[in-house]
N, C-alpha and C. Protein backbone atom coordinates (compact mmCIF):
# COMPACT_ATOMS: atom_id res chain seq x y z
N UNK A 1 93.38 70.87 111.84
CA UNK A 1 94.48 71.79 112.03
C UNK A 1 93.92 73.21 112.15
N UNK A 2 94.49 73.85 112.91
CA UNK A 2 93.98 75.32 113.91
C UNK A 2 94.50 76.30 112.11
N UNK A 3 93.61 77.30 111.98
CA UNK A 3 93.96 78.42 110.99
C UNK A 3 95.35 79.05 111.72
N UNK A 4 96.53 79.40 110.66
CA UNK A 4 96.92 80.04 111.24
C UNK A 4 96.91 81.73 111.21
N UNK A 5 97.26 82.82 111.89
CA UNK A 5 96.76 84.05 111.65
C UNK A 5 97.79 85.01 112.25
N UNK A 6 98.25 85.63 111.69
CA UNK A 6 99.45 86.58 111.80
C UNK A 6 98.41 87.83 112.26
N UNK A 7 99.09 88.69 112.89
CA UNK A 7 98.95 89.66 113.59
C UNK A 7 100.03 91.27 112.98
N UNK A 8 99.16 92.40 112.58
CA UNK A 8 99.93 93.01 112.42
C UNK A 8 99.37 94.27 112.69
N UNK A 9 100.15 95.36 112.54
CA UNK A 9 100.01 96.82 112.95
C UNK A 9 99.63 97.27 111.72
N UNK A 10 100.50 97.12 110.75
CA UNK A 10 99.82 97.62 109.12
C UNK A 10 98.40 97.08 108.75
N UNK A 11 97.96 98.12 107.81
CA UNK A 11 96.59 97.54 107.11
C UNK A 11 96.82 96.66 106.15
N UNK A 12 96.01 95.93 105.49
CA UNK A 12 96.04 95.38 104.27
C UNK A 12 96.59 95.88 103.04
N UNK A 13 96.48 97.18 103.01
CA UNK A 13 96.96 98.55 101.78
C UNK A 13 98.54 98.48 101.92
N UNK A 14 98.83 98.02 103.20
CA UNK A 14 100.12 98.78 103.60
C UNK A 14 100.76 97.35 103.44
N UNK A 15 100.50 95.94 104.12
CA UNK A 15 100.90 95.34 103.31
C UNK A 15 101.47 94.35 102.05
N UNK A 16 100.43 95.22 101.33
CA UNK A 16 100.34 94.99 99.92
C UNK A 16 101.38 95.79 99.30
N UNK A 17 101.66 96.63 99.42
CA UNK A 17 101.84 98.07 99.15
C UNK A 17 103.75 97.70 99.55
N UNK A 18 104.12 97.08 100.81
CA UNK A 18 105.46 96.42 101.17
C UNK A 18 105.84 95.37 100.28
N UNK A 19 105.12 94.91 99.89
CA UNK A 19 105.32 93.45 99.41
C UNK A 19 105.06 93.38 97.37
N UNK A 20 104.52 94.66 97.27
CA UNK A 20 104.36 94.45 95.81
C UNK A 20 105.18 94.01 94.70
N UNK A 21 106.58 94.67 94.92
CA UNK A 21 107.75 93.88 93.97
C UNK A 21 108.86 93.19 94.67
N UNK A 22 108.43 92.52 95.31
CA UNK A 22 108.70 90.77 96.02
C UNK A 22 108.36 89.64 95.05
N UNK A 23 109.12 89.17 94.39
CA UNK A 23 108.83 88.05 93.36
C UNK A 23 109.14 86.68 94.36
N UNK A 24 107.86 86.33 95.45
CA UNK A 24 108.22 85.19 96.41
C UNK A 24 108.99 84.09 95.19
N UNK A 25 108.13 83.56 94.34
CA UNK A 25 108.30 82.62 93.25
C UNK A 25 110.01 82.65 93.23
N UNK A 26 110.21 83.38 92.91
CA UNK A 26 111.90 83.56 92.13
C UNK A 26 112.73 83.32 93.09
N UNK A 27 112.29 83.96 94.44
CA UNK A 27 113.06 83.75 95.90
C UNK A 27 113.08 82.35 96.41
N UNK A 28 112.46 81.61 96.25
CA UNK A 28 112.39 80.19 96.72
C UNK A 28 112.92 79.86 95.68
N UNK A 29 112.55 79.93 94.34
CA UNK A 29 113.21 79.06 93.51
C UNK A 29 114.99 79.39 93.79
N UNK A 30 115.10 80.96 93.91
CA UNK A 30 116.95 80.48 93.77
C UNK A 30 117.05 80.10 95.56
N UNK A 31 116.36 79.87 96.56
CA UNK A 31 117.15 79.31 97.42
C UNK A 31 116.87 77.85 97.66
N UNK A 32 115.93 76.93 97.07
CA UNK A 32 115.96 76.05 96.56
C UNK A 32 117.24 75.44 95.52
N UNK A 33 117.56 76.53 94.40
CA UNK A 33 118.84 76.14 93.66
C UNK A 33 119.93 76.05 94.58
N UNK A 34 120.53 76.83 95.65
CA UNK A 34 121.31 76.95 96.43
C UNK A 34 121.41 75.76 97.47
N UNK A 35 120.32 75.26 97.79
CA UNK A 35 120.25 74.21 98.49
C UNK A 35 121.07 72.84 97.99
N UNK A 36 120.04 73.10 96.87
CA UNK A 36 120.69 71.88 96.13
C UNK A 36 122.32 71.84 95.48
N UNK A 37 122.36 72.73 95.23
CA UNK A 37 123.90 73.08 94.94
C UNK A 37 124.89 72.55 95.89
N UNK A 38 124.46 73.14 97.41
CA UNK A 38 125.30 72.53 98.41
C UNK A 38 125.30 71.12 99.16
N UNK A 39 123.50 70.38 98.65
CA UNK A 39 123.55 69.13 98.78
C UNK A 39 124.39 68.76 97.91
N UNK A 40 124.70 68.78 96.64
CA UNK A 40 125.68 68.10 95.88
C UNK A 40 126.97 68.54 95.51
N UNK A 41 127.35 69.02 96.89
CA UNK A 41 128.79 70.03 97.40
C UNK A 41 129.05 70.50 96.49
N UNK A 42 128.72 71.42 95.55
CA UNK A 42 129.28 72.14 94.53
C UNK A 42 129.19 73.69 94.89
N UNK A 43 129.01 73.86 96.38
CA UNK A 43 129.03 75.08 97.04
C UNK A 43 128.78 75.09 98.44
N UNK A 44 129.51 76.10 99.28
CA UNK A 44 129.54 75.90 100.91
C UNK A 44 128.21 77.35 101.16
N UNK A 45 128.05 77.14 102.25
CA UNK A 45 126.76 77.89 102.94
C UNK A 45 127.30 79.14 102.78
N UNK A 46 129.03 79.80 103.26
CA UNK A 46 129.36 80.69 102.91
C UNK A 46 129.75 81.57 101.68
N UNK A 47 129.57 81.07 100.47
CA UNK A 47 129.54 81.25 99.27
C UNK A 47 127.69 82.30 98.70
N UNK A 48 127.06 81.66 99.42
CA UNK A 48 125.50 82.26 98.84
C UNK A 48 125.88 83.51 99.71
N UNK A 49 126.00 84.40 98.22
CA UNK A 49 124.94 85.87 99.02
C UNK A 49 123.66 85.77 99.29
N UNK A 50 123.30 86.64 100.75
CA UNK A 50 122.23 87.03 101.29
C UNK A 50 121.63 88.28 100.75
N UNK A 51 120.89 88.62 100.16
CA UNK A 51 120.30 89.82 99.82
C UNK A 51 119.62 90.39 101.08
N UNK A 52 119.93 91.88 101.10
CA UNK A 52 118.94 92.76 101.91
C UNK A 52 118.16 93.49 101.24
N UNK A 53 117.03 93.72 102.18
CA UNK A 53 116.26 94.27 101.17
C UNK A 53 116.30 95.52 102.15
N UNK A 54 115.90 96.49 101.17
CA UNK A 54 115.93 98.23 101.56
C UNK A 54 114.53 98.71 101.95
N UNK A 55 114.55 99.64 102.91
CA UNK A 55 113.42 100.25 103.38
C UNK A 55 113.10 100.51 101.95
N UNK A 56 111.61 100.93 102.16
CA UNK A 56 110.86 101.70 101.27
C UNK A 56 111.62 102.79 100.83
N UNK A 57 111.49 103.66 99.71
CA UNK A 57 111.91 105.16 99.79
C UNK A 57 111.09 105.71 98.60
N UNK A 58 110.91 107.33 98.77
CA UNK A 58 110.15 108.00 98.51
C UNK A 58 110.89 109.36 97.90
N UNK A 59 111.10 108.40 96.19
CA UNK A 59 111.96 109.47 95.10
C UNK A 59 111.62 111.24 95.68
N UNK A 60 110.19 111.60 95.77
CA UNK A 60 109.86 113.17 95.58
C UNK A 60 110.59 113.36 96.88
N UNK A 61 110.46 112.91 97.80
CA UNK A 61 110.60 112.84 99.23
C UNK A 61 112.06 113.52 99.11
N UNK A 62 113.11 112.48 98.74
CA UNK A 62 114.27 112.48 98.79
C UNK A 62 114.91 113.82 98.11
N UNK A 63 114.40 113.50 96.95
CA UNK A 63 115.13 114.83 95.89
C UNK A 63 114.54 116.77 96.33
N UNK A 64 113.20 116.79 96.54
CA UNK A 64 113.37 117.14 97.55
C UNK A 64 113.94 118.36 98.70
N UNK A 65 114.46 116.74 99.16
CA UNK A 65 115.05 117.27 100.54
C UNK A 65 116.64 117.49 100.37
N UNK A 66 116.73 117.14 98.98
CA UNK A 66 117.89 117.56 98.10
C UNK A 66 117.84 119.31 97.84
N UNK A 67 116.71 119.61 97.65
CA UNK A 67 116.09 121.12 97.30
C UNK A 67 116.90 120.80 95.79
N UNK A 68 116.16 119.70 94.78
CA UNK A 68 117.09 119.80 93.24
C UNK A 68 115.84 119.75 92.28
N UNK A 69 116.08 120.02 90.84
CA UNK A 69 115.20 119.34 90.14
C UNK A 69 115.01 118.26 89.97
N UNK A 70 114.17 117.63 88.79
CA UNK A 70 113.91 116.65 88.46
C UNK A 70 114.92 116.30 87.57
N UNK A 71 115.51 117.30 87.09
CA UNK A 71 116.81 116.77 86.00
C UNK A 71 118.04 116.75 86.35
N UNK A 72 117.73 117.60 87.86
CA UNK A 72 119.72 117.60 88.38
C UNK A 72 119.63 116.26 89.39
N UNK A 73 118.26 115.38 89.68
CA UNK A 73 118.95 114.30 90.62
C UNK A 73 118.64 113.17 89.64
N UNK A 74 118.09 113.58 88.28
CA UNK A 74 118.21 112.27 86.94
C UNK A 74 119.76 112.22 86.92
N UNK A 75 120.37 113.68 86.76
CA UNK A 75 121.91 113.36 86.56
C UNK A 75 123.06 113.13 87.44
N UNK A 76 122.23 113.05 88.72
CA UNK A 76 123.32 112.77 89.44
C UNK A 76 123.08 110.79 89.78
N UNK A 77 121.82 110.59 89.16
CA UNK A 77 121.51 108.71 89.47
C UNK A 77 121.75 108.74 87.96
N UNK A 78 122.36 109.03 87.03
CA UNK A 78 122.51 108.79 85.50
C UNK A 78 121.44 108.07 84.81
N UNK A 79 120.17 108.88 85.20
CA UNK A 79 119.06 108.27 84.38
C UNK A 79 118.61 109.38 83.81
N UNK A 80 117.16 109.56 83.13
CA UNK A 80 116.81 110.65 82.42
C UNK A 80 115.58 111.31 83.41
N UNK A 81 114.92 112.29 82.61
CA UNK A 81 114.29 113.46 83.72
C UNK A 81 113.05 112.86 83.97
N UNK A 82 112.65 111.88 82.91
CA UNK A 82 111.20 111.20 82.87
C UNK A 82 111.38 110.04 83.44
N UNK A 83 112.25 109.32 83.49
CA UNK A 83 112.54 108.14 84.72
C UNK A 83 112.73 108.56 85.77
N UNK A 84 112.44 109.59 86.29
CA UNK A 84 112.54 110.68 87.85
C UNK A 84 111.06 110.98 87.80
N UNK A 85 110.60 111.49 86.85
CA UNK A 85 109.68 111.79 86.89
C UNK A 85 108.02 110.61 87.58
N UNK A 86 108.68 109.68 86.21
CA UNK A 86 107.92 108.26 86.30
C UNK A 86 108.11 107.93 87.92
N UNK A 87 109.27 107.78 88.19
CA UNK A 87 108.95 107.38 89.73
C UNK A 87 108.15 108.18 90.65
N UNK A 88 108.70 108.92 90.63
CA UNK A 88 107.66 109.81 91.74
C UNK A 88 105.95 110.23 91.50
N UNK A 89 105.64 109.91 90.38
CA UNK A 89 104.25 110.11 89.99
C UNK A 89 103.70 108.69 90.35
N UNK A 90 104.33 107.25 90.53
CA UNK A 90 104.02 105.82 91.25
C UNK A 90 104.05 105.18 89.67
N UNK A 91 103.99 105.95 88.20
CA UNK A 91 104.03 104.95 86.93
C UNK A 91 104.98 104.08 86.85
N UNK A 92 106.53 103.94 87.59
CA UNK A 92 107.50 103.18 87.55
C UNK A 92 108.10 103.03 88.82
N UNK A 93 109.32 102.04 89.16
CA UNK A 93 109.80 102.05 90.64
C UNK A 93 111.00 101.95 90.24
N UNK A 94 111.93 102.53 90.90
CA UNK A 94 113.44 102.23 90.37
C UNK A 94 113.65 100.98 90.42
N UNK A 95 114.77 100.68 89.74
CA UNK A 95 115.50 99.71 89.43
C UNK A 95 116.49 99.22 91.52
N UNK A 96 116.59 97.89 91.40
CA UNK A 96 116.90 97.57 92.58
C UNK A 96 118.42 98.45 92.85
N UNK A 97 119.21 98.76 92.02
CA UNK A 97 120.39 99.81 91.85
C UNK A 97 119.85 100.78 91.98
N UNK A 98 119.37 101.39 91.55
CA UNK A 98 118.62 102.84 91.67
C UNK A 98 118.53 103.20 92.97
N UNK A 99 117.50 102.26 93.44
CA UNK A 99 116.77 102.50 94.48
C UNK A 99 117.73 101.89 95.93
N UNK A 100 118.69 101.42 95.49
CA UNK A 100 120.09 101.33 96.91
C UNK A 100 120.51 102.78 96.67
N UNK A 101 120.93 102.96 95.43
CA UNK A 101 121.96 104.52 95.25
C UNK A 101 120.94 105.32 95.91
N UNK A 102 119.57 105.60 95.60
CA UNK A 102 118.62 106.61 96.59
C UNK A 102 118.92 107.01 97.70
N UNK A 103 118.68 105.17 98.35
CA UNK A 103 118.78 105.26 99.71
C UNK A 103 120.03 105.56 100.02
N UNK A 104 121.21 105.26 99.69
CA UNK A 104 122.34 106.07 99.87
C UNK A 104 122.52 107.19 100.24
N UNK A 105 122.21 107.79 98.93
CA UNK A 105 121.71 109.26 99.39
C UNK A 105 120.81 109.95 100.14
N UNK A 106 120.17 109.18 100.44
CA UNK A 106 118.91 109.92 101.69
C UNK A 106 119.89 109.57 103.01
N UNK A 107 120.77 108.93 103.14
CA UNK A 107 121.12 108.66 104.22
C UNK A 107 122.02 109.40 104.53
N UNK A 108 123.20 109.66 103.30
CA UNK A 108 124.15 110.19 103.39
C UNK A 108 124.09 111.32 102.28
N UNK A 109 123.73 112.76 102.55
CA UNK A 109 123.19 113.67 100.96
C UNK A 109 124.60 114.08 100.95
N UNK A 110 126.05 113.90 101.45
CA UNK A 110 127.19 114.32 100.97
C UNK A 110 127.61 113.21 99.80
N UNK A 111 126.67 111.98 99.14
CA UNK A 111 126.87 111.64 98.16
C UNK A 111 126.83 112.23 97.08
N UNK A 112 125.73 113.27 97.10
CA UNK A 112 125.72 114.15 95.80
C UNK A 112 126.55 114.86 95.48
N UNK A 113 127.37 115.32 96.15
CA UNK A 113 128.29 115.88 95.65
C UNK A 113 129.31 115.19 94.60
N UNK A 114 129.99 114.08 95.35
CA UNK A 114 130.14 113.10 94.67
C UNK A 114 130.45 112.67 93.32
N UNK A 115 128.96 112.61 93.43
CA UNK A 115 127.87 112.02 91.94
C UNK A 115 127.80 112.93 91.12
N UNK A 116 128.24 114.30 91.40
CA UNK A 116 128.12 115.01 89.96
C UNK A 116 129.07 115.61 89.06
């Protein structure tokens, strides 16, 4: 059997770096559970949520381009100044909530208003 070999534009850094908090394990296991669930009709195909997953984003980046501190966009994501902090220095990554509400706001910055 021929190797097979994917082709890509990113480096190795980059994707490693995409893929780091991807828990494949957990992902097969619940769509494996789902499978089986609907082999033993105790659920239709339209019932499973699909998760999306979110671009990358880049806390300093964002806040920022907010022109805010570190403590006025802790309080507008209701976390503290060192869990803002932690992210953007790479010691922590937001939370999968966190890091939708971000992107929210990078997309749309009339959320902040909002939010405070």
């Amino acid at each position: 059997m021929a190797e097979i070999r994917f082709k890509s534009s990113l480096s190795i850094e980059e994707v490693e770096e995409n893929f780091k908090e991807i828990d494949f394990f957990s992902g097969i296991m619940d769509g494996l559970t789902e499978a089986l669930a609907y082999e033993k009709g105790k659920a239709s195909a339209e019932t499973f949520a699909r998760k999306q997953s979110l671009p990358a984003i880049n806390v300093l980046e964002v806040r920022k381009s907010l022109s805010m501190t570190q403590k006025a966009f802790a309080n507008v994501l209701g976390v503290s100044c060192r869990t803002v902090e932690a992210w953007e220095c790479g010691k922590s990554t937001p939370t999968p909530t966190a890091k939708k509400l971000i992107y929210l706001i990078q997309q749309d910055n009339s959320l902040v208003d909002r939010l405070v």
